[in-house]
N, C-alpha and C. Protein backbone atom coordinates (compact mmCIF):
# COMPACT_ATOMS: atom_id res chain seq x y z
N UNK A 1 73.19 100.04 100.38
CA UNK A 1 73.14 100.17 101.83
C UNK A 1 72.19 101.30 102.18
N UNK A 2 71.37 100.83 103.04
CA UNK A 2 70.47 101.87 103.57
C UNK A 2 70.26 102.18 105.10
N UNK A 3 69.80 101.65 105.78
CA UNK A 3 69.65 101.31 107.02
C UNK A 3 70.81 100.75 107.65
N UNK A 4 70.28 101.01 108.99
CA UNK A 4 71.66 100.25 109.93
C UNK A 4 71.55 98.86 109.81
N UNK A 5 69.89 98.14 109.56
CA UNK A 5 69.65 97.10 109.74
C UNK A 5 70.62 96.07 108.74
N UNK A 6 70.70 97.34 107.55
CA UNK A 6 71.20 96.43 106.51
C UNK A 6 72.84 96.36 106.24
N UNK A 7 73.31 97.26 106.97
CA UNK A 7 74.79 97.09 108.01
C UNK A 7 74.81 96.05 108.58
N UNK A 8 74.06 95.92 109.54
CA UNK A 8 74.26 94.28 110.54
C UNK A 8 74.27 93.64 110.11
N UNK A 9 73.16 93.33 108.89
CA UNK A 9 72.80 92.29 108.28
C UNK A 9 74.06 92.07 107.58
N UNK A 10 74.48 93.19 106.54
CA UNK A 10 76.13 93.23 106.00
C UNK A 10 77.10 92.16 106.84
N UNK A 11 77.17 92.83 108.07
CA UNK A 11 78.25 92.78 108.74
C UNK A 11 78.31 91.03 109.13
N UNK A 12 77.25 90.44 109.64
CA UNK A 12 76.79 89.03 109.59
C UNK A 12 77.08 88.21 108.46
N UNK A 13 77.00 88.79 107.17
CA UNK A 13 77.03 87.92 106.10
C UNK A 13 78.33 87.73 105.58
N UNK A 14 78.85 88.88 106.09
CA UNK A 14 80.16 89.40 105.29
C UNK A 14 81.36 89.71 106.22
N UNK A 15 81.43 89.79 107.11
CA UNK A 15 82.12 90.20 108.10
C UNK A 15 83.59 89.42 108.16
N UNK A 16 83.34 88.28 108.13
CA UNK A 16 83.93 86.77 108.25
C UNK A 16 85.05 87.23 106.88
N UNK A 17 84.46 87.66 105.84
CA UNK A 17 85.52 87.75 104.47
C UNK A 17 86.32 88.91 104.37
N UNK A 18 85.50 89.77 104.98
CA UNK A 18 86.45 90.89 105.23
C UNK A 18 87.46 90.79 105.91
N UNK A 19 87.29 90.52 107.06
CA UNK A 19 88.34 90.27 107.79
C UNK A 19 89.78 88.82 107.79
N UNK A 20 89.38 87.73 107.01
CA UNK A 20 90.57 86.99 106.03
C UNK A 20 91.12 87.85 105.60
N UNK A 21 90.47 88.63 104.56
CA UNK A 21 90.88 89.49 103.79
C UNK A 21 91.76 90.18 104.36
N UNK A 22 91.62 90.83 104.81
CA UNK A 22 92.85 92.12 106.00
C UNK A 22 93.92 91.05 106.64
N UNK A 23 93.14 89.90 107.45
CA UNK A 23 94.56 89.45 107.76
C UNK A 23 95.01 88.83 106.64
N UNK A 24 94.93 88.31 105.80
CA UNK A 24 95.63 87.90 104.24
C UNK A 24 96.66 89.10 104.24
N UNK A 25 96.16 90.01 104.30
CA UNK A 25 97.21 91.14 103.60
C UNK A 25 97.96 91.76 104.66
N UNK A 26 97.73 92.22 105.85
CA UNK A 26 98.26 92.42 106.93
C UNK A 26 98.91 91.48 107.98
N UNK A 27 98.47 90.12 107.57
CA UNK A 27 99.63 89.32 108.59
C UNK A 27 99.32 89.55 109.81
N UNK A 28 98.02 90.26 110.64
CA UNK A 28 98.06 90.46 112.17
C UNK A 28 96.58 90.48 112.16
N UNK A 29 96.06 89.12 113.09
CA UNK A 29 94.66 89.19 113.34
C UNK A 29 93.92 90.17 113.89
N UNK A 30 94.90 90.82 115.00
CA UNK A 30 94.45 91.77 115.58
C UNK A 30 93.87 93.38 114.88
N UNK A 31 95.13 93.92 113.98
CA UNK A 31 95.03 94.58 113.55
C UNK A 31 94.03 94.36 112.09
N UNK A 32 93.56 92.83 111.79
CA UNK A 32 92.40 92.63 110.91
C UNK A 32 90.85 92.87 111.60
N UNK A 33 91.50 92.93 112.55
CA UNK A 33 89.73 92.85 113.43
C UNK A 33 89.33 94.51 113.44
N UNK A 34 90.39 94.87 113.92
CA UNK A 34 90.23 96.68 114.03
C UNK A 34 90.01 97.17 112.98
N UNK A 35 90.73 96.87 111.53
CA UNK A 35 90.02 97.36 110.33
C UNK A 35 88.93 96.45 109.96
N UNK A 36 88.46 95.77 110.16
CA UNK A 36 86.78 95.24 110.05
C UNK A 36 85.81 95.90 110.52
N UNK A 37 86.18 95.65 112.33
CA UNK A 37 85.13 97.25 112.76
C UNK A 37 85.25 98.29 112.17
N UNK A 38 86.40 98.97 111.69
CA UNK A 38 86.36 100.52 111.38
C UNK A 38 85.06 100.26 109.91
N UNK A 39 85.66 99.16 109.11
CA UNK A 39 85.24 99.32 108.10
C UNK A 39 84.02 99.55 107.91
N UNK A 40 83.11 98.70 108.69
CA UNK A 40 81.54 98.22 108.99
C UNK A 40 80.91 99.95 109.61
N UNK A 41 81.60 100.41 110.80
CA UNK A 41 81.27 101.68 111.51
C UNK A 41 81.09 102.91 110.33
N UNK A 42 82.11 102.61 109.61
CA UNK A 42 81.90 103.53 108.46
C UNK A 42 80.74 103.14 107.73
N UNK A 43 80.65 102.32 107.39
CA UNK A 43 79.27 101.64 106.73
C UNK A 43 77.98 102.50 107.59
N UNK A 44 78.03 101.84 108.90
CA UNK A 44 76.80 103.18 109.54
C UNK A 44 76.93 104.61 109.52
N UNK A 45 77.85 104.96 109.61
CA UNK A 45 78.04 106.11 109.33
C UNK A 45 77.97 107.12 108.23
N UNK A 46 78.13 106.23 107.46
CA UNK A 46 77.90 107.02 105.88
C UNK A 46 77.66 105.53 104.60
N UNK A 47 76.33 104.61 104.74
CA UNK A 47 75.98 104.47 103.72
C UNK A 47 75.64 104.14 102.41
N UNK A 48 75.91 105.93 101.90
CA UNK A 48 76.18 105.96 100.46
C UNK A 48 77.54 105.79 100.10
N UNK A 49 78.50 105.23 100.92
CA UNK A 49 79.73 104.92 100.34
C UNK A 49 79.79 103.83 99.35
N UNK A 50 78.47 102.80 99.32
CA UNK A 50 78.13 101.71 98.35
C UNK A 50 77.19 102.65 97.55
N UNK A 51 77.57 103.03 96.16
CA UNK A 51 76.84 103.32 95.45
C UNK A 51 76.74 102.75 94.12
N UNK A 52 75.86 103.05 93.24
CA UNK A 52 75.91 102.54 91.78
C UNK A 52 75.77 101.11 92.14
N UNK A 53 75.42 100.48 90.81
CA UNK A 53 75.30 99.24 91.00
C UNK A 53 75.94 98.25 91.36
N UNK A 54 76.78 98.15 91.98
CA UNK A 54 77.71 97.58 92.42
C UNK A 54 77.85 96.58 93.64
N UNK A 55 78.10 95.85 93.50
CA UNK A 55 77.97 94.30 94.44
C UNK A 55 78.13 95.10 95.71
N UNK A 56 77.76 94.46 96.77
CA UNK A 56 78.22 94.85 98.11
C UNK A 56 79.66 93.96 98.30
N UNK A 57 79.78 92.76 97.53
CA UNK A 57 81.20 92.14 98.21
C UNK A 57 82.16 92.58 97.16
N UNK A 58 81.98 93.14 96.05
CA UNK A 58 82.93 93.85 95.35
C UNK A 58 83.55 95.01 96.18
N UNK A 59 82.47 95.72 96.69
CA UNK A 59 82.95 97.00 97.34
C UNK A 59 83.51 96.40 98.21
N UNK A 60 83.36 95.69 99.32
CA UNK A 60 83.86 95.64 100.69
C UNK A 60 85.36 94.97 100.40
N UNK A 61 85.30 93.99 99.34
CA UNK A 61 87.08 93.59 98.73
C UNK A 61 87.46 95.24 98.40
N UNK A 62 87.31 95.88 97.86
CA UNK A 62 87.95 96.86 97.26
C UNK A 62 88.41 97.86 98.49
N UNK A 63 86.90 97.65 99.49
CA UNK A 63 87.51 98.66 100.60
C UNK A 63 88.59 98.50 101.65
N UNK A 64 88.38 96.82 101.64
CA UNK A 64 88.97 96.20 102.36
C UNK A 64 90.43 96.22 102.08
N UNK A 65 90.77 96.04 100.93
CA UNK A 65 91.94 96.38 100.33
C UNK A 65 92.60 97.90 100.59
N UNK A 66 92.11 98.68 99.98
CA UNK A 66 92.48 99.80 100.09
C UNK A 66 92.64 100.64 101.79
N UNK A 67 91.85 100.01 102.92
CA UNK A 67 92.10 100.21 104.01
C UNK A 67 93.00 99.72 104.24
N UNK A 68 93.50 98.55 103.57
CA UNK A 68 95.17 97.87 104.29
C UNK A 68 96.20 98.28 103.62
N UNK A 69 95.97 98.97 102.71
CA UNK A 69 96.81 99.53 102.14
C UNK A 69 97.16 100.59 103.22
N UNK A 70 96.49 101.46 103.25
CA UNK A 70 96.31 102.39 104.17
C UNK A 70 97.23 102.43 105.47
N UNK A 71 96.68 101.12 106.30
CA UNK A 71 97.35 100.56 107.22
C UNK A 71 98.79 100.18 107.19
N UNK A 72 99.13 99.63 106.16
CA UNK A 72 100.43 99.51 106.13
C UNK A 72 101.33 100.69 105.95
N UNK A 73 100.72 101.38 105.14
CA UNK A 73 101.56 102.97 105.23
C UNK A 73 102.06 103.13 106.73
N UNK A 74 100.99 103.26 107.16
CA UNK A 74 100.98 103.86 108.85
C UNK A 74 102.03 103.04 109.53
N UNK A 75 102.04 102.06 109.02
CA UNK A 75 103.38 101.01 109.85
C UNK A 75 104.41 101.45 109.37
N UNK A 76 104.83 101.95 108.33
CA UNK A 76 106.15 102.58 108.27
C UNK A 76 106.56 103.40 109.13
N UNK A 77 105.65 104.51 109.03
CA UNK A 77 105.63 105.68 109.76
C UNK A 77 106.27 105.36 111.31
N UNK A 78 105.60 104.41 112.00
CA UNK A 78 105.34 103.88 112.90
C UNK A 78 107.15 103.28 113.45
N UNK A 79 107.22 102.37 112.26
CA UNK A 79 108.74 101.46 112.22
C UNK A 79 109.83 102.55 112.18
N UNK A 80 109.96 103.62 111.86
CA UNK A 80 110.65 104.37 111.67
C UNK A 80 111.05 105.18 113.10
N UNK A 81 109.78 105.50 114.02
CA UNK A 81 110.08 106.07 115.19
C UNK A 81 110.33 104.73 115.84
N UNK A 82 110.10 103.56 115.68
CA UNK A 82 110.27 102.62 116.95
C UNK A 82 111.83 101.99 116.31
N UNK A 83 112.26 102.04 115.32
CA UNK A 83 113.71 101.71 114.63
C UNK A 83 114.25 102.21 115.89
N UNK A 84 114.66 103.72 116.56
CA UNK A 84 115.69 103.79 117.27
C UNK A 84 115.87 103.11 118.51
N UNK A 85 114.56 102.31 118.82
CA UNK A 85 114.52 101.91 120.17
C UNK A 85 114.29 100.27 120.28
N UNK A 86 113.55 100.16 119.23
CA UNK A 86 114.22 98.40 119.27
C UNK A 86 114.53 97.95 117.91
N UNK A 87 115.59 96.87 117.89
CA UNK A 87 115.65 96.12 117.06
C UNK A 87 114.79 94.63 116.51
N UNK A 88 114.11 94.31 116.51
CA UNK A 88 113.38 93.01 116.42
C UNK A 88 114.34 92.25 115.36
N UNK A 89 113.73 91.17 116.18
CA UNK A 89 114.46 89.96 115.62
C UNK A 89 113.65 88.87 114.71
N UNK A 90 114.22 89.03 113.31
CA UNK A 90 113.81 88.14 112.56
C UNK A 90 113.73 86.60 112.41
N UNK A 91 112.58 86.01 112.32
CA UNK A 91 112.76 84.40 112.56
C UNK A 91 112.91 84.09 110.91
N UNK A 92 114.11 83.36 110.48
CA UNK A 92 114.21 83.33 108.94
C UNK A 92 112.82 82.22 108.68
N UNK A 93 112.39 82.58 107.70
CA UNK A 93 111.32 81.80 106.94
C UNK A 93 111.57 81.00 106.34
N UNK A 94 111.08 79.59 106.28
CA UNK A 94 111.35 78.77 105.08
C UNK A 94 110.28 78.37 104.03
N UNK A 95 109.41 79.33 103.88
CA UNK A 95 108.20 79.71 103.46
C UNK A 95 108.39 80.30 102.11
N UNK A 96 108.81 79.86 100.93
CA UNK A 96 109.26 81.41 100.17
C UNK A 96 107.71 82.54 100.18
N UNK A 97 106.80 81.55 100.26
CA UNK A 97 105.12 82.24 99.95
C UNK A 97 105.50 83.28 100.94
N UNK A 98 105.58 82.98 102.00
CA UNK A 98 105.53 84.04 103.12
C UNK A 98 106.71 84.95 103.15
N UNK A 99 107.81 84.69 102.37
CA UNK A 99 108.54 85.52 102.23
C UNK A 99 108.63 86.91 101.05
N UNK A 100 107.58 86.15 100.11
CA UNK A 100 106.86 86.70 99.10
C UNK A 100 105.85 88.19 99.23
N UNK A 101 105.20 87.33 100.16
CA UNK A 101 104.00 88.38 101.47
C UNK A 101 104.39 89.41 101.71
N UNK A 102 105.55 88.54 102.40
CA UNK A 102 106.22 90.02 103.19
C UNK A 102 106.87 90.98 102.88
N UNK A 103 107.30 90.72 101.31
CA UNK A 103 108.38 92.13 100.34
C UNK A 103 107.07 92.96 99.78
N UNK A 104 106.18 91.88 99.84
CA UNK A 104 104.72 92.61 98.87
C UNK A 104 104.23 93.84 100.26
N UNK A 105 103.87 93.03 101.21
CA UNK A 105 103.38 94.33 102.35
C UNK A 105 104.46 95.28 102.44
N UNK A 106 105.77 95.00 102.45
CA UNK A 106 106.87 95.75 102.35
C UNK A 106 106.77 97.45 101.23
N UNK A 107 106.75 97.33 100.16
CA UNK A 107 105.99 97.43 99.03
C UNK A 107 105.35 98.37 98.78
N UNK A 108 104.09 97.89 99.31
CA UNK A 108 102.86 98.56 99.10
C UNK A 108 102.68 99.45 99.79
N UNK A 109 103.33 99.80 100.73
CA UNK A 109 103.12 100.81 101.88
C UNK A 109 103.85 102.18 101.09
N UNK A 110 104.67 101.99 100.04
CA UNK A 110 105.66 102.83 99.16
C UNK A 110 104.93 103.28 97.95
N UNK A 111 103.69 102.10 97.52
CA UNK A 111 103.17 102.29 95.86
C UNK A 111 102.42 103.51 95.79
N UNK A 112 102.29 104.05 94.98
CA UNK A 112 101.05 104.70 94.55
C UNK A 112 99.83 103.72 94.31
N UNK A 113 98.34 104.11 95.15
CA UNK A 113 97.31 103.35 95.62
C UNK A 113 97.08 102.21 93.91
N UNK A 114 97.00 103.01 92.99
CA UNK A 114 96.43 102.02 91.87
C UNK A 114 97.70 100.91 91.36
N UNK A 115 99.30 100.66 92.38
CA UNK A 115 100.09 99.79 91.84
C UNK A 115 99.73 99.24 93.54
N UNK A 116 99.84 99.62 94.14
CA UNK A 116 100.19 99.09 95.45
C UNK A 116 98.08 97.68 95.35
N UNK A 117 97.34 98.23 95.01
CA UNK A 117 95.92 97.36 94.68
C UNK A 117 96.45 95.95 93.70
N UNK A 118 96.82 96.66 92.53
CA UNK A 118 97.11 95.72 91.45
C UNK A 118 98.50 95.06 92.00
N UNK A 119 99.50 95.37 93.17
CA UNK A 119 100.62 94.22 93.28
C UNK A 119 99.94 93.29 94.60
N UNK A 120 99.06 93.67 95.22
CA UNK A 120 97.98 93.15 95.92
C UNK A 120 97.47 91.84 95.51
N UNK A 121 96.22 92.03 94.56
CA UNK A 121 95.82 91.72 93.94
C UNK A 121 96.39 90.08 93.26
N UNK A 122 97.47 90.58 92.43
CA UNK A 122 98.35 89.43 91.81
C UNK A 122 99.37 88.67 92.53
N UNK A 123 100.02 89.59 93.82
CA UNK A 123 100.91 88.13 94.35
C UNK A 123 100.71 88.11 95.29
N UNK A 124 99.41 88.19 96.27
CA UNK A 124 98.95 87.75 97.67
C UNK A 124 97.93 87.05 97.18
N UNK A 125 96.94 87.82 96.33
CA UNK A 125 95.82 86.92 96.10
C UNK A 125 95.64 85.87 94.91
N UNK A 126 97.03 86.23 94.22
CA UNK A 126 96.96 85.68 93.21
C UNK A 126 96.40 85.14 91.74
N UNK A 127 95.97 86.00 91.45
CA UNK A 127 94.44 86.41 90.60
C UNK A 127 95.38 86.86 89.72
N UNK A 128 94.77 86.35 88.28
CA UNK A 128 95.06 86.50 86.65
C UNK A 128 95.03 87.89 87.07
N UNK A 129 95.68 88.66 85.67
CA UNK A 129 95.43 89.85 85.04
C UNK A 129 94.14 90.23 84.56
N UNK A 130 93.16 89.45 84.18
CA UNK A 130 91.95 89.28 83.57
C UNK A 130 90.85 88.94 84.93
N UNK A 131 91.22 88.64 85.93
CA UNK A 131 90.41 88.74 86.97
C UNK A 131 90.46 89.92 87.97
N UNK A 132 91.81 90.89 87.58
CA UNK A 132 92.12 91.66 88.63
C UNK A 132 91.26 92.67 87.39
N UNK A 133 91.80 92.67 85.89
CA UNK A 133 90.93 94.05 85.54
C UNK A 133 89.10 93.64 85.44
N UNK A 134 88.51 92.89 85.71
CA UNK A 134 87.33 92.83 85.91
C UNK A 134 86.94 93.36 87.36
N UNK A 135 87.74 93.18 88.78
CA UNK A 135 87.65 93.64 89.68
C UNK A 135 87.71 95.40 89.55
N UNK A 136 88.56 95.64 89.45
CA UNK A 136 88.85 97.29 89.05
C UNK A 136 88.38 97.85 88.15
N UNK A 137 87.59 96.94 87.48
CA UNK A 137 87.31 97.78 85.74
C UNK A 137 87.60 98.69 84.63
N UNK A 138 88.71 97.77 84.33
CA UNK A 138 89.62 98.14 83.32
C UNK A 138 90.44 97.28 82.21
N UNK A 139 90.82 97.23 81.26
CA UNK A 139 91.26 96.37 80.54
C UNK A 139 92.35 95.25 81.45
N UNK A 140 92.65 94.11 80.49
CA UNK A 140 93.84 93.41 81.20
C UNK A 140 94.95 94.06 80.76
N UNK A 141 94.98 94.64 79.47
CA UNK A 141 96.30 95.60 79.06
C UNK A 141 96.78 96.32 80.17
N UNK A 142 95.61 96.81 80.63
CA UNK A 142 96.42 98.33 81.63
C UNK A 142 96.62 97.67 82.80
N UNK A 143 96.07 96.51 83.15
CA UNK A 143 96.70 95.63 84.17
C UNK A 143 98.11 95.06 84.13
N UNK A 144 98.65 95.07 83.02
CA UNK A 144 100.10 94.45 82.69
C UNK A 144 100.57 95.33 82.73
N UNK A 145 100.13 96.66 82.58
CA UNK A 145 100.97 97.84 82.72
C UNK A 145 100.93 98.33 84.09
N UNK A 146 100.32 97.99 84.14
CA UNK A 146 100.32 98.59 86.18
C UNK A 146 101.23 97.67 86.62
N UNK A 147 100.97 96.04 86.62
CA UNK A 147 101.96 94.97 86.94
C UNK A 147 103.39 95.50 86.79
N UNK A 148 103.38 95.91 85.01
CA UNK A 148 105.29 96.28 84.78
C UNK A 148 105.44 97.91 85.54
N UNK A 149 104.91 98.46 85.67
CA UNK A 149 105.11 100.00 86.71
C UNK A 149 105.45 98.54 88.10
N UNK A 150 104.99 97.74 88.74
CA UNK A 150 105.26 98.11 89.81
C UNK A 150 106.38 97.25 89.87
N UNK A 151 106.89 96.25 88.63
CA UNK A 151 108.19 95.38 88.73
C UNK A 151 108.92 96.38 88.86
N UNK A 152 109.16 97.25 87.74
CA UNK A 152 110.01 98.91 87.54
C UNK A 152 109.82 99.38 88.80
N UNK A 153 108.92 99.81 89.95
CA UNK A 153 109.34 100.09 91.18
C UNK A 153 109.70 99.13 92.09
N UNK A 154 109.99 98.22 91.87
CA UNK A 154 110.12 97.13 93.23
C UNK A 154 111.80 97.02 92.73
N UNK A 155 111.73 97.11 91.29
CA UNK A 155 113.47 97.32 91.26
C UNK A 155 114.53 98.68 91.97
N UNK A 156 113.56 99.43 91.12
CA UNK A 156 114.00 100.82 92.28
C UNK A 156 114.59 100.98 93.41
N UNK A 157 113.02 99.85 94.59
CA UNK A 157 113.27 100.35 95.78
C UNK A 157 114.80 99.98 96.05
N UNK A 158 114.77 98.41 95.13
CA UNK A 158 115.82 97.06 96.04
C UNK A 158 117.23 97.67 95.30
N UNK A 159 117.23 98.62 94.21
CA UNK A 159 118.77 99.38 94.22
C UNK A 159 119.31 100.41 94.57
N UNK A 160 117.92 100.78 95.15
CA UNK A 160 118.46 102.76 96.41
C UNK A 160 119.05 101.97 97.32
């Protein structure tokens, strides 16, 4: 990335995947659109955040990811002050996928960034062990080990 030109141009080519992407993982179009702009603005703004040789749609999955990660944190935060004042009402799902989704966003807002990517990764997007450590670059070993860290925390959470 160099120019703004080559931002727009980014943003035109790519824009469209980024933003699946966010709502894939966030469940709210709205709040996929707002981290798309942020994402891209940052792009003008600074750059050299694409460095090394590295794909531009590798980075923007990776950023893209890690901004919703991000995001979902903030919804805790968020659920926690609005807990005393409303209750929302759950529509039961008959979806297990989407019920799947939703323990995973649940989740991830709790992981440490390199389990909360890799439980991402494998049960939203659904991607081998061998496709997620080519994304991250790292063995598939340490991918099964990140996988069993985050079974070992997802048990955790569900027996506090």
């Amino acid at each position: 990335m160099g120019k703004e030109g080559d931002v727009e141009r980014c943003y035109r080519e790519y824009g469209h995947v980024v933003l699946r992407r966010a709502e894939q993982i966030l469940g709210d179009r709205e709040e996929a659109i707002d981290l798309m702009q942020e994402l891209f603005t940052s792009l003008v703004k600074d750059p050299a955040q694409v460095t090394g040789g590295a794909r531009i749609t590798t980075w923007l999955y990776a950023a893209s990811t890690r901004r919703c990660i991000e995001r979902i944190r903030g919804r805790r935060g968020r659920a926690r002050v609005l807990a005393h004042e409303v209750a929302p009402e759950l529509e039961p799902s008959i979806d297990p996928r989407a019920e799947q989704v939703g323990a995973v966003r649940q989740l991830v807002g709790q992981m440490p960034d390199d389990l909360a990517q890799v439980t991402i990764f494998y049960f939203i997007d659904e991607m081998t062990p061998e496709e997620i450590a080519w994304l991250i670059g790292c063995s598939h070993r340490q991918v099964a080990y990140l996988l069993e860290q985050a079974y070992d925390f997802a048990r955790a959470v569900s027996a506090a």
